[in-house]
PDB file of N, CA and C in Angstrom:
ATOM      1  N   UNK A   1     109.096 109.289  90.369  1.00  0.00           N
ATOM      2  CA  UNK A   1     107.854 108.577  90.426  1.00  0.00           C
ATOM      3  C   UNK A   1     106.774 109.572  90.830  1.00  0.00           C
ATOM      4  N   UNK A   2     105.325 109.571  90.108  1.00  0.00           N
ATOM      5  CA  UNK A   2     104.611 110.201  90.916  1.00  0.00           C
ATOM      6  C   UNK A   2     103.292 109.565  90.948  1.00  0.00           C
ATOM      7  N   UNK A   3     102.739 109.769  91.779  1.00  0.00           N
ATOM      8  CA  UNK A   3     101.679 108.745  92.640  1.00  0.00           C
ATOM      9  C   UNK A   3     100.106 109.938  92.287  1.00  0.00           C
ATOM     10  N   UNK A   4      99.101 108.919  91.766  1.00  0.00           N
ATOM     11  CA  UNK A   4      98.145 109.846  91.307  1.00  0.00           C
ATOM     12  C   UNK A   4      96.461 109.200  92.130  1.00  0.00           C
ATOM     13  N   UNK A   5      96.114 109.991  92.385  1.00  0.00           N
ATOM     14  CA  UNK A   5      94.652 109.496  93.235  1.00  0.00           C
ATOM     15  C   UNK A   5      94.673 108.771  94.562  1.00  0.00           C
ATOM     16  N   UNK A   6      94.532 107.572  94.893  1.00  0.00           N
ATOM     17  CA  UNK A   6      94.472 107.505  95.873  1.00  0.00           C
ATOM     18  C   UNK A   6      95.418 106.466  96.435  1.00  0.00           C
ATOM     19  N   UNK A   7      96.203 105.775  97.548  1.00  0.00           N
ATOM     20  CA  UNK A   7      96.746 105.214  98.153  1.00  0.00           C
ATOM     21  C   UNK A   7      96.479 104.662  98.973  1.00  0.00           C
ATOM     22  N   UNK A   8      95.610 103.283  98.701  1.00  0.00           N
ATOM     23  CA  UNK A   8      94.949 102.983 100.160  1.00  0.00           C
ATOM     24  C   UNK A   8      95.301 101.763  99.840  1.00  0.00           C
ATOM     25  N   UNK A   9      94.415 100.373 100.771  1.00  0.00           N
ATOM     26  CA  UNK A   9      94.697  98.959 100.209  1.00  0.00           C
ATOM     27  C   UNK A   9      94.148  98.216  99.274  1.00  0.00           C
ATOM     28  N   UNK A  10      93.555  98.958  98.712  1.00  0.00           N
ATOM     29  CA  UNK A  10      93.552  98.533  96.816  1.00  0.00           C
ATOM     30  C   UNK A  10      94.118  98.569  95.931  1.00  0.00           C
ATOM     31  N   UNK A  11      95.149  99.699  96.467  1.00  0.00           N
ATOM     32  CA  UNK A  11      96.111 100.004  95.403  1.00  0.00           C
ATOM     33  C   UNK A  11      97.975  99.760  95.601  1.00  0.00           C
ATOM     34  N   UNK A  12      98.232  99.732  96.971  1.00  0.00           N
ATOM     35  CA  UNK A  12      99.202  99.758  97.961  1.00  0.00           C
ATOM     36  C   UNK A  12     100.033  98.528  97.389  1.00  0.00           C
ATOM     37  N   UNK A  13      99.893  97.856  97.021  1.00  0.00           N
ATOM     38  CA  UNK A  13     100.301  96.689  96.380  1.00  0.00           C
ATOM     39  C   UNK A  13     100.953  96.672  95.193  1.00  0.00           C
ATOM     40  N   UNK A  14     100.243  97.949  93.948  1.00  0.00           N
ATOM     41  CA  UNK A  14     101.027  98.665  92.961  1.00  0.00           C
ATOM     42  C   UNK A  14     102.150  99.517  93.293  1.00  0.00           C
ATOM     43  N   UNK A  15     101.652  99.666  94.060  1.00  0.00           N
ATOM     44  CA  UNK A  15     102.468 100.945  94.790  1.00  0.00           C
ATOM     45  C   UNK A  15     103.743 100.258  94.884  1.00  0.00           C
ATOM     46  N   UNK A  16     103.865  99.097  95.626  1.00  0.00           N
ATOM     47  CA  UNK A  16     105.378  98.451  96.474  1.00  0.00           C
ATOM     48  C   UNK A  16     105.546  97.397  95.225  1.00  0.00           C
ATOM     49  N   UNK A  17     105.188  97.015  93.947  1.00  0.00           N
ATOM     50  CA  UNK A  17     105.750  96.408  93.043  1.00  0.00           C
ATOM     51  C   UNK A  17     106.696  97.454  92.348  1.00  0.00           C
ATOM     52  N   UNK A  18     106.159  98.678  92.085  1.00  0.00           N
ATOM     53  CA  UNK A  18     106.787  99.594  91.186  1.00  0.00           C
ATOM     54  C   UNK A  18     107.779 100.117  92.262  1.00  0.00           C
ATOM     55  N   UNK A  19     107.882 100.099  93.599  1.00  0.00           N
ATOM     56  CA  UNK A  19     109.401 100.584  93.788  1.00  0.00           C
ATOM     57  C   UNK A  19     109.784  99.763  94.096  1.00  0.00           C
ATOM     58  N   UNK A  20     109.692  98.363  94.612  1.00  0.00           N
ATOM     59  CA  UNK A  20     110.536  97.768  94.090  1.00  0.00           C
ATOM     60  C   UNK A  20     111.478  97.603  92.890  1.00  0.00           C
ATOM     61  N   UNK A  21     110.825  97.899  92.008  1.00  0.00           N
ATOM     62  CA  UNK A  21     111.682  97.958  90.755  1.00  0.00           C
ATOM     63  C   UNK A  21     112.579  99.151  90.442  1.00  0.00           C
ATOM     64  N   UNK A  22     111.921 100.233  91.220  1.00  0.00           N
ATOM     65  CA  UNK A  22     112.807 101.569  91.255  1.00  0.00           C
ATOM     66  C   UNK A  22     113.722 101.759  92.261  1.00  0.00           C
ATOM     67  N   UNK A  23     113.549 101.302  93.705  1.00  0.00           N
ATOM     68  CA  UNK A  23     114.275 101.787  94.510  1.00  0.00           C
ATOM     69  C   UNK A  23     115.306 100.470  94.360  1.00  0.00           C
ATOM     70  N   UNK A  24     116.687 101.490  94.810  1.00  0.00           N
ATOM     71  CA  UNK A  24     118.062 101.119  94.699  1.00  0.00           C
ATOM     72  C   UNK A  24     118.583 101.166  95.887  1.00  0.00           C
ATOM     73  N   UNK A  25     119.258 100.358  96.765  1.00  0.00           N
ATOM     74  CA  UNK A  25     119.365 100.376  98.046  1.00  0.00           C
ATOM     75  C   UNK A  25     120.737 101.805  98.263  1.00  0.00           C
ATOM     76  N   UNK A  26     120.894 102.077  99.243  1.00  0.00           N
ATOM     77  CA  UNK A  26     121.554 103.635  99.420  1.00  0.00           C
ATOM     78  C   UNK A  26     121.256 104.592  98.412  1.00  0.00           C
ATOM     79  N   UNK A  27     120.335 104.647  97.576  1.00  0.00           N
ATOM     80  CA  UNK A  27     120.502 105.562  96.631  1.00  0.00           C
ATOM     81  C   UNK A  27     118.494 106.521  96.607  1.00  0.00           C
ATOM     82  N   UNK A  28     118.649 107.759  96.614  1.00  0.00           N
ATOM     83  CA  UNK A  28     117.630 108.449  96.802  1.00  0.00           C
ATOM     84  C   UNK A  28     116.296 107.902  96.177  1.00  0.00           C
ATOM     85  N   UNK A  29     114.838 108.435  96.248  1.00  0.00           N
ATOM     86  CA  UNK A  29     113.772 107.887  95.779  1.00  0.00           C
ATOM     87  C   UNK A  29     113.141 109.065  95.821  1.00  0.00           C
ATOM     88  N   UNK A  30     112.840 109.623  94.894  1.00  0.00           N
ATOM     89  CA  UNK A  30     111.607 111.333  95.026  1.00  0.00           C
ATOM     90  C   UNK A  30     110.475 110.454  94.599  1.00  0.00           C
ATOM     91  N   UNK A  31     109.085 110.822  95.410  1.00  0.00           N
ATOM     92  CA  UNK A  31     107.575 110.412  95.213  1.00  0.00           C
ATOM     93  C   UNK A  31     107.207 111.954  94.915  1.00  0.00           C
ATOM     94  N   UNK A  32     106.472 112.024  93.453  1.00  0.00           N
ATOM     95  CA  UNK A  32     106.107 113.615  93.470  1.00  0.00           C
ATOM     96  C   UNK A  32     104.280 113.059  93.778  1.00  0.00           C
ATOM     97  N   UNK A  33     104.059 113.709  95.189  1.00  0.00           N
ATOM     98  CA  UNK A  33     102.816 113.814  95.599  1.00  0.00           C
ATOM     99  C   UNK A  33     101.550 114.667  95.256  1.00  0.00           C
ATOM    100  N   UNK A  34     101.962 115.651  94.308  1.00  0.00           N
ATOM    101  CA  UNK A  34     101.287 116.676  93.596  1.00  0.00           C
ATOM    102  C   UNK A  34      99.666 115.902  93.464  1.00  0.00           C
ATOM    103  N   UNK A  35      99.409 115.145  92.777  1.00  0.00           N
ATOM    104  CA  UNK A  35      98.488 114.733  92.199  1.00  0.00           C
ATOM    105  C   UNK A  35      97.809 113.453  92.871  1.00  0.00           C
ATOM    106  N   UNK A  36      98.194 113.567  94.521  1.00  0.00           N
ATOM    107  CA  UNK A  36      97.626 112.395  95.445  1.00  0.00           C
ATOM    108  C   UNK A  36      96.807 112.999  96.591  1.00  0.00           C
ATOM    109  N   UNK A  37      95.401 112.478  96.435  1.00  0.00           N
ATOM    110  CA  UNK A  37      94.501 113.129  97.164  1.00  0.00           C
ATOM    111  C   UNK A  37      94.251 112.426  98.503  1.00  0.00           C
ATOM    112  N   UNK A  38      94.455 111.480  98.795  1.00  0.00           N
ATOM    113  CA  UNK A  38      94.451 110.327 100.031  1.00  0.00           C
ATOM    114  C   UNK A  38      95.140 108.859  99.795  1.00  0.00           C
ATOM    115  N   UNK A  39      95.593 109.229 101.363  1.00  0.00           N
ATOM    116  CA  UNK A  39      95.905 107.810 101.756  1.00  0.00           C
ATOM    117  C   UNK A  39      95.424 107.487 103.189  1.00  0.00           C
ATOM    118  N   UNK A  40      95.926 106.208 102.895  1.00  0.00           N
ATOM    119  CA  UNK A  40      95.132 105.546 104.460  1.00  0.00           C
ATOM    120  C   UNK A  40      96.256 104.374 104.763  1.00  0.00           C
ATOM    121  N   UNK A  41      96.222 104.196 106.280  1.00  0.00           N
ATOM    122  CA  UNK A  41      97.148 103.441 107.210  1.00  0.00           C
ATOM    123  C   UNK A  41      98.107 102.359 105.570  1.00  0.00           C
ATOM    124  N   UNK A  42      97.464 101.307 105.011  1.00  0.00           N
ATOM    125  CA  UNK A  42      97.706 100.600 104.315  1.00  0.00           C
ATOM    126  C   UNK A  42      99.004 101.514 102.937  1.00  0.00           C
ATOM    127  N   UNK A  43      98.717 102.476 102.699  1.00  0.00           N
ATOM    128  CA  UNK A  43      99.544 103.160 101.788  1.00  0.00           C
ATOM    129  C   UNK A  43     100.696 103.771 102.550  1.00  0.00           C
ATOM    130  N   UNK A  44     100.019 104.488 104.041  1.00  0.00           N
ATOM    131  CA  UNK A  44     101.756 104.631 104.752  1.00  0.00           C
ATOM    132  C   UNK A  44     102.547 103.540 104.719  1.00  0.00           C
ATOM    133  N   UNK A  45     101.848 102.504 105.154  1.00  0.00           N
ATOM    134  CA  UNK A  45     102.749 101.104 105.257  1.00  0.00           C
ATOM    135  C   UNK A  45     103.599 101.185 104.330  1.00  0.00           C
ATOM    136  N   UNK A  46     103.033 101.306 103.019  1.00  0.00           N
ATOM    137  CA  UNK A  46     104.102 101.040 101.704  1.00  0.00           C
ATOM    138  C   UNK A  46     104.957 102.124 101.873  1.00  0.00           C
ATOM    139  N   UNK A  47     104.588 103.155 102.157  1.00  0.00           N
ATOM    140  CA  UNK A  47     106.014 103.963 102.028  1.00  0.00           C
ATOM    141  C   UNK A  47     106.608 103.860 102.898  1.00  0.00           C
ATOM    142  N   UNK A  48     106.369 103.289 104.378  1.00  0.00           N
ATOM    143  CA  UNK A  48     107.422 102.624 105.297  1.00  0.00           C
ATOM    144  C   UNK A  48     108.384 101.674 104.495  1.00  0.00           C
ATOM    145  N   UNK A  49     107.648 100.882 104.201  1.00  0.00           N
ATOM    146  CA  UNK A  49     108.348  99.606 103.362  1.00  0.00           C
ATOM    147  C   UNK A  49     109.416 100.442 102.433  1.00  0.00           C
ATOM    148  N   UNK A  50     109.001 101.182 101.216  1.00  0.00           N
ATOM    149  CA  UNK A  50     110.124 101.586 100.750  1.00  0.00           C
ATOM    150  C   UNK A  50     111.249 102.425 101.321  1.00  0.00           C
ATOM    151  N   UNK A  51     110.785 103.176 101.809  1.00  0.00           N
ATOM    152  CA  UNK A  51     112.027 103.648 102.852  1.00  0.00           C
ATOM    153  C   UNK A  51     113.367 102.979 103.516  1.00  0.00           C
ATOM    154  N   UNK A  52     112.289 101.839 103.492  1.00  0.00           N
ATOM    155  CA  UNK A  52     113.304 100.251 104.567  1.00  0.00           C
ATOM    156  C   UNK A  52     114.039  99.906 103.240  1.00  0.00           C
ATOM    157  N   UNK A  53     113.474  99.872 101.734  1.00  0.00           N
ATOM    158  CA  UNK A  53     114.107  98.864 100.794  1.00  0.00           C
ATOM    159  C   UNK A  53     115.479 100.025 100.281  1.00  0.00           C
ATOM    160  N   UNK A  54     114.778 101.074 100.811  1.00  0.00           N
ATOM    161  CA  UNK A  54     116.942 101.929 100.008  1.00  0.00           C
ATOM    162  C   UNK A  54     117.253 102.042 101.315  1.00  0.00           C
ATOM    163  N   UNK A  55     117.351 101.695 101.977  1.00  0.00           N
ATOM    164  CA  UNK A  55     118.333 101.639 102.914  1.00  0.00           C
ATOM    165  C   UNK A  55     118.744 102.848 103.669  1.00  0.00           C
ATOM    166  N   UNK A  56     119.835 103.219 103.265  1.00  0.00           N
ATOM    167  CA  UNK A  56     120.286 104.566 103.529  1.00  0.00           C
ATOM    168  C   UNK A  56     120.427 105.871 102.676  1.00  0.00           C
ATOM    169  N   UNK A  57     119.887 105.652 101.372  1.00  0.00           N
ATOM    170  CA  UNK A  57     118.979 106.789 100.843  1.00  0.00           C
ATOM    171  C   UNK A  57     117.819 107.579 101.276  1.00  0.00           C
ATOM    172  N   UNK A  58     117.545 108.421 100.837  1.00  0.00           N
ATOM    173  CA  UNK A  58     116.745 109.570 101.335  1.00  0.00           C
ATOM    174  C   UNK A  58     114.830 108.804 100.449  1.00  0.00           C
ATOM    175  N   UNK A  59     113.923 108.807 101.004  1.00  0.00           N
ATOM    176  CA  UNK A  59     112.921 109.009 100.386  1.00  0.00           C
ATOM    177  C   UNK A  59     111.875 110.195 100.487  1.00  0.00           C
ATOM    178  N   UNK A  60     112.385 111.026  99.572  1.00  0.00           N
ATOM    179  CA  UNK A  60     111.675 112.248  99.419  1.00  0.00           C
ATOM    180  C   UNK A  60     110.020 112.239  98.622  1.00  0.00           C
ATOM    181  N   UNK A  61     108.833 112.826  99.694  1.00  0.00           N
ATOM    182  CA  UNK A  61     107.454 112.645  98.986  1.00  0.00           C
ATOM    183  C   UNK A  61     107.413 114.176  98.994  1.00  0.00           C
ATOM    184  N   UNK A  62     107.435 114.733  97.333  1.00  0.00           N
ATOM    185  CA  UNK A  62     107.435 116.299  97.284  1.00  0.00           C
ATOM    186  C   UNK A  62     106.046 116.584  97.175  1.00  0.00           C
ATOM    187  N   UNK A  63     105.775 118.047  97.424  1.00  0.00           N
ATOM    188  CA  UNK A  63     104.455 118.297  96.691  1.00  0.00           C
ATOM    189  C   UNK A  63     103.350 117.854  97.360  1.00  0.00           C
ATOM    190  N   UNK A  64     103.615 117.043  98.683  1.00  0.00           N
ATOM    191  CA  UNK A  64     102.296 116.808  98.944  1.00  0.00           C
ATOM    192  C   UNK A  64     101.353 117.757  99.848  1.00  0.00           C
ATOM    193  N   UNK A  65      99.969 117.915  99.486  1.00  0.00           N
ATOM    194  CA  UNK A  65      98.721 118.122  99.818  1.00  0.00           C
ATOM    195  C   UNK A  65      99.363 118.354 101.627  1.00  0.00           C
ATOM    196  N   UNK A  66      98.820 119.675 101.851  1.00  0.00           N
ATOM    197  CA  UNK A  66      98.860 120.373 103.114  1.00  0.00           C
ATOM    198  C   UNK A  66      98.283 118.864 104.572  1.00  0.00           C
ATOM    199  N   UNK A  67      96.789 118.491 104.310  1.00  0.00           N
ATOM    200  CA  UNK A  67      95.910 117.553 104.752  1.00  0.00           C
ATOM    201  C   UNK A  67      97.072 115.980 105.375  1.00  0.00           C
ATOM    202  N   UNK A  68      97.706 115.734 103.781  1.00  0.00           N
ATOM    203  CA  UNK A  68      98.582 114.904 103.630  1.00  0.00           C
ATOM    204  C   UNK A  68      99.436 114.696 104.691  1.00  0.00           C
ATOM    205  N   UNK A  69     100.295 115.798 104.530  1.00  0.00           N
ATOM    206  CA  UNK A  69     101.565 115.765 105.479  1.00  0.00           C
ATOM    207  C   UNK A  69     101.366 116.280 106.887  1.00  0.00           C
ATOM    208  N   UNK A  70     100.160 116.570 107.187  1.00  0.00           N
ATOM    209  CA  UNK A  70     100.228 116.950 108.136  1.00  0.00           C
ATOM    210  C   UNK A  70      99.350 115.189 108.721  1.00  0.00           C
ATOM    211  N   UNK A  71      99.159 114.166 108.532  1.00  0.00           N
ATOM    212  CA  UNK A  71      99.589 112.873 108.878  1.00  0.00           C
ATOM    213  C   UNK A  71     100.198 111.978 109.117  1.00  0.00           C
ATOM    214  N   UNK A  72     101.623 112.781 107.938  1.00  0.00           N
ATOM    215  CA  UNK A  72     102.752 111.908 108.137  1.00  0.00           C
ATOM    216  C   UNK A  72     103.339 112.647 109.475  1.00  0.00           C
ATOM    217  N   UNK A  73     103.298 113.675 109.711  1.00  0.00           N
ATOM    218  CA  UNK A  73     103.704 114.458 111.282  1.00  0.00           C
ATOM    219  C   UNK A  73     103.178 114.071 112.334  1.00  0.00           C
ATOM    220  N   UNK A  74     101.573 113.507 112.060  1.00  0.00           N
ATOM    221  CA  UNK A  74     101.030 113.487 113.305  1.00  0.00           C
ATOM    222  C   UNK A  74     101.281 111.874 113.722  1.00  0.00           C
ATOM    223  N   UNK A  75     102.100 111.243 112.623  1.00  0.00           N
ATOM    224  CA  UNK A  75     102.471 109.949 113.106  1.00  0.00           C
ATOM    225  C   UNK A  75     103.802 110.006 113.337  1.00  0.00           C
ATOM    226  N   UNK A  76     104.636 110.854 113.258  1.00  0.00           N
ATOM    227  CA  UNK A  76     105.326 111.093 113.624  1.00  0.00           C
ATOM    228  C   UNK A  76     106.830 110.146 112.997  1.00  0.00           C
ATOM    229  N   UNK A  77     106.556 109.928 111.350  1.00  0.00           N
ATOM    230  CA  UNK A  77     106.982 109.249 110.746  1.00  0.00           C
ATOM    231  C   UNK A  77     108.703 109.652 110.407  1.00  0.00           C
ATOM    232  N   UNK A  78     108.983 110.853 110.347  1.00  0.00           N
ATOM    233  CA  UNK A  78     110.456 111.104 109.744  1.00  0.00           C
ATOM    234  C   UNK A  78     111.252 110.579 111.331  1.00  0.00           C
ATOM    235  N   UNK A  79     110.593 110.384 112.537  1.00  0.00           N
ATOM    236  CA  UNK A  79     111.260 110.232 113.421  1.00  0.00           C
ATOM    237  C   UNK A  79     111.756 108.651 113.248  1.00  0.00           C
ATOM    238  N   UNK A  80     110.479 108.329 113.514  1.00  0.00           N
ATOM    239  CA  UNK A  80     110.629 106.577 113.311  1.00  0.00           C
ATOM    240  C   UNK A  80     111.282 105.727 111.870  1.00  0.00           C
ATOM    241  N   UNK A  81     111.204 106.716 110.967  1.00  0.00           N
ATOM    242  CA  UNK A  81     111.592 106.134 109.422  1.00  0.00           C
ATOM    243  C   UNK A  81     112.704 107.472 108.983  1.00  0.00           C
ATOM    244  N   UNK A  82     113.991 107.580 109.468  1.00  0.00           N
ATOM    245  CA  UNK A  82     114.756 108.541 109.693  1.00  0.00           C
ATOM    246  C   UNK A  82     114.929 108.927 108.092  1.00  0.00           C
ATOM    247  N   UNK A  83     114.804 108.275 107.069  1.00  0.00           N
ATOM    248  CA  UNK A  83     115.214 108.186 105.824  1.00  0.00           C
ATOM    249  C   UNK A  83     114.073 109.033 105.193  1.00  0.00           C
ATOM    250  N   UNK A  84     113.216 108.918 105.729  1.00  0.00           N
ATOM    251  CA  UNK A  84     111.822 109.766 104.913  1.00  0.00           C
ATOM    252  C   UNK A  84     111.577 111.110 105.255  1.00  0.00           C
ATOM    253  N   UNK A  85     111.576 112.000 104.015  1.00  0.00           N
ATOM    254  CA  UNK A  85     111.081 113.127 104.341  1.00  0.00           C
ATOM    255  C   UNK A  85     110.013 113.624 103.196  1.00  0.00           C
ATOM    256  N   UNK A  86     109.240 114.609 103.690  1.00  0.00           N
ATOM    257  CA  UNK A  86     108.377 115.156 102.652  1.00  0.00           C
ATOM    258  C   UNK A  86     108.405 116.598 103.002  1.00  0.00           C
ATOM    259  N   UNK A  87     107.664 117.506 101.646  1.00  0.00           N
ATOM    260  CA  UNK A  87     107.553 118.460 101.567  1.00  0.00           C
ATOM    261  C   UNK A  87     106.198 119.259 101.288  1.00  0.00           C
ATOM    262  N   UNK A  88     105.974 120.386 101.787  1.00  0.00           N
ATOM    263  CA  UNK A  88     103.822 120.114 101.156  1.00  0.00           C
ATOM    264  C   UNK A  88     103.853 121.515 100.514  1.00  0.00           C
ATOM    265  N   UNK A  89     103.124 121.320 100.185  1.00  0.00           N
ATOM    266  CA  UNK A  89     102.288 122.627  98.857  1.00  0.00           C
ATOM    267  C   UNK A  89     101.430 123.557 100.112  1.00  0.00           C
TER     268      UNK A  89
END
């Protein structure tokens, strides 16, 4: 899957229909973040949420924006959502 422009609560809603349909419970989920310039509280949510819907699969957000991930750290998200990890450019 890869996620393009922005991620906030206008869009966050597309966001958690389409993995729903993709994510498979125990089984991995790659988000290629390459081409995502912001998000806000409402779009972490969703990727909390998917994280929760595979279960014990991995949800990998590659590629993302330096700015990016250094939010998901400062929330301190792979701790609290053990299943999620990302990687940054």
């Amino acid at each position: 899957m890869h996620l393009i422009g922005e991620l906030d609560l206008t869009t966050c809603d597309l966001l958690v229909t389409a993995l729903s349909q993709a994510a498979r419970p125990d089984r991995d989920l790659v988000i290629d973040c390459t081409r995502l310039d912001f998000i806000d509280a409402a779009g972490i949510a969703g990727l909390v949420r998917a994280a929760r819907m595979i279960g014990h699969g991995q949800l990998r957000l590659t590629n993302m924006h330096a700015a990016l991930a250094e939010i998901i750290d400062l929330l301190d998200l792979p701790a609290t959502v053990p299943n999620l990890r990302h990687d940054s450019t």
